[in-house]
PDB file of N, CA and C in Angstrom:
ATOM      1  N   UNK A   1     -58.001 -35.795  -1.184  1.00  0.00           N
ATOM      2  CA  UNK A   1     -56.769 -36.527  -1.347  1.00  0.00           C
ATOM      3  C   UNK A   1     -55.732 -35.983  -0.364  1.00  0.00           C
ATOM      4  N   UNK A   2     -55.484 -36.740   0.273  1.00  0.00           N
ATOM      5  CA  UNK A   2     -54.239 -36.392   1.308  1.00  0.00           C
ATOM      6  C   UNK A   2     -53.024 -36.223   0.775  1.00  0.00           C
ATOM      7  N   UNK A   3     -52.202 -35.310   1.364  1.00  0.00           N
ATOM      8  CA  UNK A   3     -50.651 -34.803   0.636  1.00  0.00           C
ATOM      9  C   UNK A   3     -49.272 -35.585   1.370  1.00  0.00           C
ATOM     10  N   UNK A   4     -48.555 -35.474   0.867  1.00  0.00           N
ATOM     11  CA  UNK A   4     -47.596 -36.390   0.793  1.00  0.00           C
ATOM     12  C   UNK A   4     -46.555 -35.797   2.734  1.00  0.00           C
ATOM     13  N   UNK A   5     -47.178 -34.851   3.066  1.00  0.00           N
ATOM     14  CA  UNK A   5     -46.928 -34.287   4.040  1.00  0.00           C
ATOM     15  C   UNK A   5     -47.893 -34.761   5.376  1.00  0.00           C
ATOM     16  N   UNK A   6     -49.408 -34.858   5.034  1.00  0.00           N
ATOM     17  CA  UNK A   6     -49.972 -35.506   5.626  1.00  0.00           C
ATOM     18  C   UNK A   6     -50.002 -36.851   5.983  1.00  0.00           C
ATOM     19  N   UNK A   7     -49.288 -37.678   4.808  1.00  0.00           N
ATOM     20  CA  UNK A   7     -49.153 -39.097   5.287  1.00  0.00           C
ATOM     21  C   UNK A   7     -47.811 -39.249   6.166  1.00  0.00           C
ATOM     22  N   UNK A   8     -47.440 -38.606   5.619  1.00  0.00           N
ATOM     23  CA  UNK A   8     -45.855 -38.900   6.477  1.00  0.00           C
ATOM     24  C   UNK A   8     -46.061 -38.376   7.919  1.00  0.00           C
ATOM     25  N   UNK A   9     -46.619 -37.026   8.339  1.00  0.00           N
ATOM     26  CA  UNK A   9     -46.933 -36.393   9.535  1.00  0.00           C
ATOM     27  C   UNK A   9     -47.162 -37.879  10.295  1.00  0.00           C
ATOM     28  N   UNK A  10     -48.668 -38.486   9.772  1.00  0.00           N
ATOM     29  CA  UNK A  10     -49.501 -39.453  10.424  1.00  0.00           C
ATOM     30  C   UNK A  10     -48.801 -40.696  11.006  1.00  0.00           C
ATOM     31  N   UNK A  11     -47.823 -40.880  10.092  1.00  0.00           N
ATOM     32  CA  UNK A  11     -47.025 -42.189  10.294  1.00  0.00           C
ATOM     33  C   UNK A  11     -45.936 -41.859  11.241  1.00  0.00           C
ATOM     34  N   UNK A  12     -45.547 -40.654  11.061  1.00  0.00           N
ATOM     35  CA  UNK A  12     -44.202 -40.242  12.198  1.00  0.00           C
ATOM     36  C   UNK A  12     -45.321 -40.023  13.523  1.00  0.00           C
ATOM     37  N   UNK A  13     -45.989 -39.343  13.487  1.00  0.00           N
ATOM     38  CA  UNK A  13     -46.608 -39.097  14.764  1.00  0.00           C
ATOM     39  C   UNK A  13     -46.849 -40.883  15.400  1.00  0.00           C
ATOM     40  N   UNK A  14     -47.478 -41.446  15.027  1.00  0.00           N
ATOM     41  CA  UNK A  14     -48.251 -42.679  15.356  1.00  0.00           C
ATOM     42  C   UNK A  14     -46.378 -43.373  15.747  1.00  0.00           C
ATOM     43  N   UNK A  15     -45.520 -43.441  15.220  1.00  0.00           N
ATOM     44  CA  UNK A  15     -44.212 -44.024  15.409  1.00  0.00           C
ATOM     45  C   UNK A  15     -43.589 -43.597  16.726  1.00  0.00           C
ATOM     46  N   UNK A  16     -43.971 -42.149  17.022  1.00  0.00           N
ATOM     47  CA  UNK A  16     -43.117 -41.432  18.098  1.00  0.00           C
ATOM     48  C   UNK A  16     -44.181 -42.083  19.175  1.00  0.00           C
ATOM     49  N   UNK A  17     -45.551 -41.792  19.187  1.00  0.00           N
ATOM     50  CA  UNK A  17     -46.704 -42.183  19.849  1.00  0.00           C
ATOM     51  C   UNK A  17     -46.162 -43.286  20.326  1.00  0.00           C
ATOM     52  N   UNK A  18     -45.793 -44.541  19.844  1.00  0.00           N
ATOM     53  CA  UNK A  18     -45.878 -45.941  19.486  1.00  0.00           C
ATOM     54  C   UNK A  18     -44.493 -45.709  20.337  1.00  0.00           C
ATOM     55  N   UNK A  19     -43.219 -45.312  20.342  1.00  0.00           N
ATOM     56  CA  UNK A  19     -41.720 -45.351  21.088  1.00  0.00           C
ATOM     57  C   UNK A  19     -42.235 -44.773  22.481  1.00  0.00           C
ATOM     58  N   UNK A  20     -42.962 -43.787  22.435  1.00  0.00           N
ATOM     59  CA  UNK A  20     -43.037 -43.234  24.010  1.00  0.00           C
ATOM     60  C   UNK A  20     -43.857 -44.433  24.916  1.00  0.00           C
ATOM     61  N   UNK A  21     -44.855 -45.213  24.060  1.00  0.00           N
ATOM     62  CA  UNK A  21     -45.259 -46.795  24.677  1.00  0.00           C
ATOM     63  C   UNK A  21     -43.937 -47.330  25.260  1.00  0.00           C
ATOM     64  N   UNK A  22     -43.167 -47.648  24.339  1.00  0.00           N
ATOM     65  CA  UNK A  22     -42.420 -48.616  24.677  1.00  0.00           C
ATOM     66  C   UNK A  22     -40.810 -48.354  25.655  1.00  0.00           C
ATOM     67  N   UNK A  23     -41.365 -47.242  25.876  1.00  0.00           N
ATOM     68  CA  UNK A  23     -40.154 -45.837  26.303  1.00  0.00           C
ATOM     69  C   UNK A  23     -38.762 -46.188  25.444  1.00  0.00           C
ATOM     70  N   UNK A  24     -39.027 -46.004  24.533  1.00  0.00           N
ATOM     71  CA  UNK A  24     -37.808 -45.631  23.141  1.00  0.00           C
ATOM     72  C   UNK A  24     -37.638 -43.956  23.269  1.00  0.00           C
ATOM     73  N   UNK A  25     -36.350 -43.421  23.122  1.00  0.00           N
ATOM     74  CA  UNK A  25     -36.345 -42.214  22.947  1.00  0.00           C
ATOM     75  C   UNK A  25     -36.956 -41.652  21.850  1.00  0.00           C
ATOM     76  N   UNK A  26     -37.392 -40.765  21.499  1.00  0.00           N
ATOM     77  CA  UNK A  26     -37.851 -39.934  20.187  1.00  0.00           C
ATOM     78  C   UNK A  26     -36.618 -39.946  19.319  1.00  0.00           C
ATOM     79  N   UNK A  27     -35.603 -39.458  19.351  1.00  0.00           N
ATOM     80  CA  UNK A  27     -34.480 -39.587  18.278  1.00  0.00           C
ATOM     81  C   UNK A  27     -33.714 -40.745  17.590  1.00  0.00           C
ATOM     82  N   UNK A  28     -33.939 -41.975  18.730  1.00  0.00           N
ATOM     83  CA  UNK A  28     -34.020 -43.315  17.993  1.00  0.00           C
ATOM     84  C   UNK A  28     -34.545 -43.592  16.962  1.00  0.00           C
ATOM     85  N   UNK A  29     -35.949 -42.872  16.685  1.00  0.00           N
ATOM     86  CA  UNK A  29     -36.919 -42.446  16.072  1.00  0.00           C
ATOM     87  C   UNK A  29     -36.395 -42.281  14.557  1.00  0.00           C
ATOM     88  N   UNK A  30     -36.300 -41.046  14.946  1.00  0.00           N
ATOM     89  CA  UNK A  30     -35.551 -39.991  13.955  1.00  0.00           C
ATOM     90  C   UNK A  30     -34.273 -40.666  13.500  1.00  0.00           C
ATOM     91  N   UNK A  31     -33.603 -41.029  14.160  1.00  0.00           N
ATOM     92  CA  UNK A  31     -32.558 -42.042  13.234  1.00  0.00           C
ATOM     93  C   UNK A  31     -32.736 -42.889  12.298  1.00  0.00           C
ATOM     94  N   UNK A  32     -33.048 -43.419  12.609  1.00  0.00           N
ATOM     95  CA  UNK A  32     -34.378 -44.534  11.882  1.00  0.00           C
ATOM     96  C   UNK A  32     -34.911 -44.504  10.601  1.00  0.00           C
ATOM     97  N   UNK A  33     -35.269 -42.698  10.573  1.00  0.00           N
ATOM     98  CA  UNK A  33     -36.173 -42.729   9.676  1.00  0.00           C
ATOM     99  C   UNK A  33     -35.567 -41.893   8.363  1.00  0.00           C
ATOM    100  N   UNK A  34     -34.652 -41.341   9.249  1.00  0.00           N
ATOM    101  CA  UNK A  34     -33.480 -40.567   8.689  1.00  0.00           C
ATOM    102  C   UNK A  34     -32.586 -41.755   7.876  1.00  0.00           C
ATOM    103  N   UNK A  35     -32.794 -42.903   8.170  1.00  0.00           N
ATOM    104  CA  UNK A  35     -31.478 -43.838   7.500  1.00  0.00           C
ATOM    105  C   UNK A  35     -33.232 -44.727   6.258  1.00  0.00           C
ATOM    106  N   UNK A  36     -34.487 -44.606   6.757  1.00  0.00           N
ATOM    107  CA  UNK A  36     -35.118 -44.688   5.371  1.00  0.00           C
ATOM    108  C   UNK A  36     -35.173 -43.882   4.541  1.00  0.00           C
ATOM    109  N   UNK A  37     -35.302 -42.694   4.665  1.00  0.00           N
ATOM    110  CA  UNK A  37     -35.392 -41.383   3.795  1.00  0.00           C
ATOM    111  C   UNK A  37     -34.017 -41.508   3.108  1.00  0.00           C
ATOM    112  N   UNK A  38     -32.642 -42.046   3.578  1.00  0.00           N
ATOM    113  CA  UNK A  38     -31.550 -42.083   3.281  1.00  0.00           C
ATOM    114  C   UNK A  38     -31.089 -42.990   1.892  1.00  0.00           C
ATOM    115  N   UNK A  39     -32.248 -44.020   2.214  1.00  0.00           N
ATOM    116  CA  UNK A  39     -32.344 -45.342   1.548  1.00  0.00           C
ATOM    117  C   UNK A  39     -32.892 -44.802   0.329  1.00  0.00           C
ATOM    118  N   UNK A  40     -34.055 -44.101   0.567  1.00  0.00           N
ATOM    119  CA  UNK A  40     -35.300 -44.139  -0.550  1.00  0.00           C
ATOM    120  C   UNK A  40     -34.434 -43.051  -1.548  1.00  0.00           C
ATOM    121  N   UNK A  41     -33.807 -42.257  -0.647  1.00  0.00           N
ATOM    122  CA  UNK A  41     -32.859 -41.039  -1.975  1.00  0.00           C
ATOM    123  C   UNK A  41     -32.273 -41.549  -2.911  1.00  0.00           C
ATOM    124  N   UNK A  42     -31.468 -42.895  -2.250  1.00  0.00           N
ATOM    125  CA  UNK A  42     -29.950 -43.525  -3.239  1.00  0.00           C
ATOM    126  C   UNK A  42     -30.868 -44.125  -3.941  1.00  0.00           C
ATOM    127  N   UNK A  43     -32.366 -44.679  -4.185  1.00  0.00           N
ATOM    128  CA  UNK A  43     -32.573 -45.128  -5.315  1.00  0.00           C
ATOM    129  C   UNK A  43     -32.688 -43.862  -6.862  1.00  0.00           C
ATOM    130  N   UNK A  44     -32.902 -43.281  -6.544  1.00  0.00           N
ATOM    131  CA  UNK A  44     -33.377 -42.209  -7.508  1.00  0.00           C
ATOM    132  C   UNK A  44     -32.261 -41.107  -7.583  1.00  0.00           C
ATOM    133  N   UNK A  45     -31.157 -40.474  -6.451  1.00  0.00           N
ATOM    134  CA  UNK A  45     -30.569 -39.370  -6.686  1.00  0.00           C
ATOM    135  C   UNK A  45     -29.152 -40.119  -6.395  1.00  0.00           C
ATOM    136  N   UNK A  46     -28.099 -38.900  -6.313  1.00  0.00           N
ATOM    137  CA  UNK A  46     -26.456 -39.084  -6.764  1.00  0.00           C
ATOM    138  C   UNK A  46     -26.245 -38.475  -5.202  1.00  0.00           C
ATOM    139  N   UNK A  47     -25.276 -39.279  -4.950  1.00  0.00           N
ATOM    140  CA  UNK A  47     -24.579 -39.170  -3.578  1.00  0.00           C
ATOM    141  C   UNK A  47     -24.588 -37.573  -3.131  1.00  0.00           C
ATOM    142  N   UNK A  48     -24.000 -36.846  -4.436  1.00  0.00           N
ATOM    143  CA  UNK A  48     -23.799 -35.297  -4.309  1.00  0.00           C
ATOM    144  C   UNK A  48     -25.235 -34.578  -4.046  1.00  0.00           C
ATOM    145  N   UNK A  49     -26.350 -35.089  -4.847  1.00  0.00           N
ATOM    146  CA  UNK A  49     -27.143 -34.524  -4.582  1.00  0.00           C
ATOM    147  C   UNK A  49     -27.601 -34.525  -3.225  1.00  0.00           C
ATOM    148  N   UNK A  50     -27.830 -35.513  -2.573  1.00  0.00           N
ATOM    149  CA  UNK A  50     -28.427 -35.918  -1.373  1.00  0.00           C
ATOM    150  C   UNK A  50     -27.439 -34.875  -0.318  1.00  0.00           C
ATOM    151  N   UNK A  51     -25.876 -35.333  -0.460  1.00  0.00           N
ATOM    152  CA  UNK A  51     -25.611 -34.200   0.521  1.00  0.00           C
ATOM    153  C   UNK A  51     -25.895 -32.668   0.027  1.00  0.00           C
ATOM    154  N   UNK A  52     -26.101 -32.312  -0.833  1.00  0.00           N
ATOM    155  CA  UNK A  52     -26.039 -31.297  -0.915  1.00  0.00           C
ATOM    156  C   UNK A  52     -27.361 -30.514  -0.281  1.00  0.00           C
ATOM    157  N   UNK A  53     -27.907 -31.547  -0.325  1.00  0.00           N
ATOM    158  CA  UNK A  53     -30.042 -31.077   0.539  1.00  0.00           C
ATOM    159  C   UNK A  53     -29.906 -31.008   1.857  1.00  0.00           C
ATOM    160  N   UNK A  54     -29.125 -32.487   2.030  1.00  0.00           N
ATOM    161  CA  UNK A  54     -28.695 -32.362   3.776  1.00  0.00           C
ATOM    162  C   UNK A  54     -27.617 -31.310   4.514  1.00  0.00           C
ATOM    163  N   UNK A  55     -26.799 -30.556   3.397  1.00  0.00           N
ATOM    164  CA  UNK A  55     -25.940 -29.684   4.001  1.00  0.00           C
ATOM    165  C   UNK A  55     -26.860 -27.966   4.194  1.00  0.00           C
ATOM    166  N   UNK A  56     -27.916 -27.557   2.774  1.00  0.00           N
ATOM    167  CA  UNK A  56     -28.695 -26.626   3.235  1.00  0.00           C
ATOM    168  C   UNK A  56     -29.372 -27.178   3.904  1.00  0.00           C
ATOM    169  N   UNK A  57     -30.118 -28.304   4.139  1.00  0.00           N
ATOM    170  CA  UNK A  57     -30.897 -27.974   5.265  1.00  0.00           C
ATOM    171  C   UNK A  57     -30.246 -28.158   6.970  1.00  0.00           C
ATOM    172  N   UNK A  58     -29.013 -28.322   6.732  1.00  0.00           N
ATOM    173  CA  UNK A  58     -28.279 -28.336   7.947  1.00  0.00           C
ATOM    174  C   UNK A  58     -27.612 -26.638   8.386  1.00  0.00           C
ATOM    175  N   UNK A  59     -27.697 -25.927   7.092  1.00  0.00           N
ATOM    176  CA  UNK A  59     -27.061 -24.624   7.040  1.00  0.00           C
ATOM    177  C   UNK A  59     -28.536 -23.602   7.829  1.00  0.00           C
ATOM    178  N   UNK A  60     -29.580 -24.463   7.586  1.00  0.00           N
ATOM    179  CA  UNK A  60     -30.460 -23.918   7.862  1.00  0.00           C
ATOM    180  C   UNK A  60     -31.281 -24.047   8.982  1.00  0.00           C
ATOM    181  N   UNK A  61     -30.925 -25.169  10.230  1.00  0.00           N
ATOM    182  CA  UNK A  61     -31.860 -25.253  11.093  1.00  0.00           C
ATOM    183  C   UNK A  61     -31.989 -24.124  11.791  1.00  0.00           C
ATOM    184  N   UNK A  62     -30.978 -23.232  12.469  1.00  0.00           N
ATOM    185  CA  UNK A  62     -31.381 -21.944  13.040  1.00  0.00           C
ATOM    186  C   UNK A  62     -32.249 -21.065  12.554  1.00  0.00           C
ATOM    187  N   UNK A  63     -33.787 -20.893  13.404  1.00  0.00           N
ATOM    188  CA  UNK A  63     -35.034 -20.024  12.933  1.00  0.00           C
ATOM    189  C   UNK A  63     -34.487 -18.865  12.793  1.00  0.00           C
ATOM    190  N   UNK A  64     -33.350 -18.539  13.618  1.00  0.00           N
ATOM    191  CA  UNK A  64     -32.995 -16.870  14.095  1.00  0.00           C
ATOM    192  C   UNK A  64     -32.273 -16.506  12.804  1.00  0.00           C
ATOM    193  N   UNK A  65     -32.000 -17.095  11.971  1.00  0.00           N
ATOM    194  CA  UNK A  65     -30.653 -16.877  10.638  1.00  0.00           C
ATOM    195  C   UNK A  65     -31.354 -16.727   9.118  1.00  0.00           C
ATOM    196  N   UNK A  66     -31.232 -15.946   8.867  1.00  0.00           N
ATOM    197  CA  UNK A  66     -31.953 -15.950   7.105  1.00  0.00           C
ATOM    198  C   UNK A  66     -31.223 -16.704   6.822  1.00  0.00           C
ATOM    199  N   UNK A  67     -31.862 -17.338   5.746  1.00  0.00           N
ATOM    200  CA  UNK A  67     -31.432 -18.387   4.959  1.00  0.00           C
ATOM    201  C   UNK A  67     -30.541 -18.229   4.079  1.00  0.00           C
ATOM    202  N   UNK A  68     -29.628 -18.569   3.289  1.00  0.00           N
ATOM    203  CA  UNK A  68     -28.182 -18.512   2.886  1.00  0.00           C
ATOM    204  C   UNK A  68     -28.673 -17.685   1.572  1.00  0.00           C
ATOM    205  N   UNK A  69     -30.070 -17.999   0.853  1.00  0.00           N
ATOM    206  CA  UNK A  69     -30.269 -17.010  -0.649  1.00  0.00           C
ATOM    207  C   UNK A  69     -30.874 -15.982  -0.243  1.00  0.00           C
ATOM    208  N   UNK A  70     -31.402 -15.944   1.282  1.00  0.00           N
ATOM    209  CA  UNK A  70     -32.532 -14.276   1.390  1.00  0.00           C
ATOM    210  C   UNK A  70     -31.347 -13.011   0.943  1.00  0.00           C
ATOM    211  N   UNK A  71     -31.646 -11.803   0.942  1.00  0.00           N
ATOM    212  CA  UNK A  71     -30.979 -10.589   0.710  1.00  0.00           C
ATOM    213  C   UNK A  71     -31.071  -9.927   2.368  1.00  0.00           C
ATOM    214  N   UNK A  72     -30.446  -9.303   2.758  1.00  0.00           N
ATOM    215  CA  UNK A  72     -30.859  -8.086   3.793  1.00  0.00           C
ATOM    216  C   UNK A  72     -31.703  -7.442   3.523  1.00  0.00           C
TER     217      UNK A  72
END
């Protein structure tokens, strides 16, 4: 059974695959998919929640930075 990580991988890959055909940028992409993922939240979660996922994981893109709960 494939994981919910694997389908999505498959479908983003094959999408980016599919834009570099058509010479679409990659982040067109990502916009895109960012405004379905955006969609699919507001059915099920609260405005607050959603930012609040998008603000750690925005607190968090730097690899070089522990993450806001690690300890020293």
């Amino acid at each position: 059974m494939a994981t919910a990580r694997q389908i999505a991988t498959k479908h983003m890959d094959a999408a980016l695959a599919e834009a570099e055909q058509e010479r679409l940028p990659a982040e067109s992409i990502a916009r895109v998919m960012l405004e379905k993922v955006l969609h699919i939240y507001k059915e099920t979660r609260s405005i607050e929640d959603i930012a609040a996922e998008l603000t750690s994981a925005a607190e968090n893109l730097d690899p070089d930075t522990d993450y806001t709960f690690m300890r020293p």
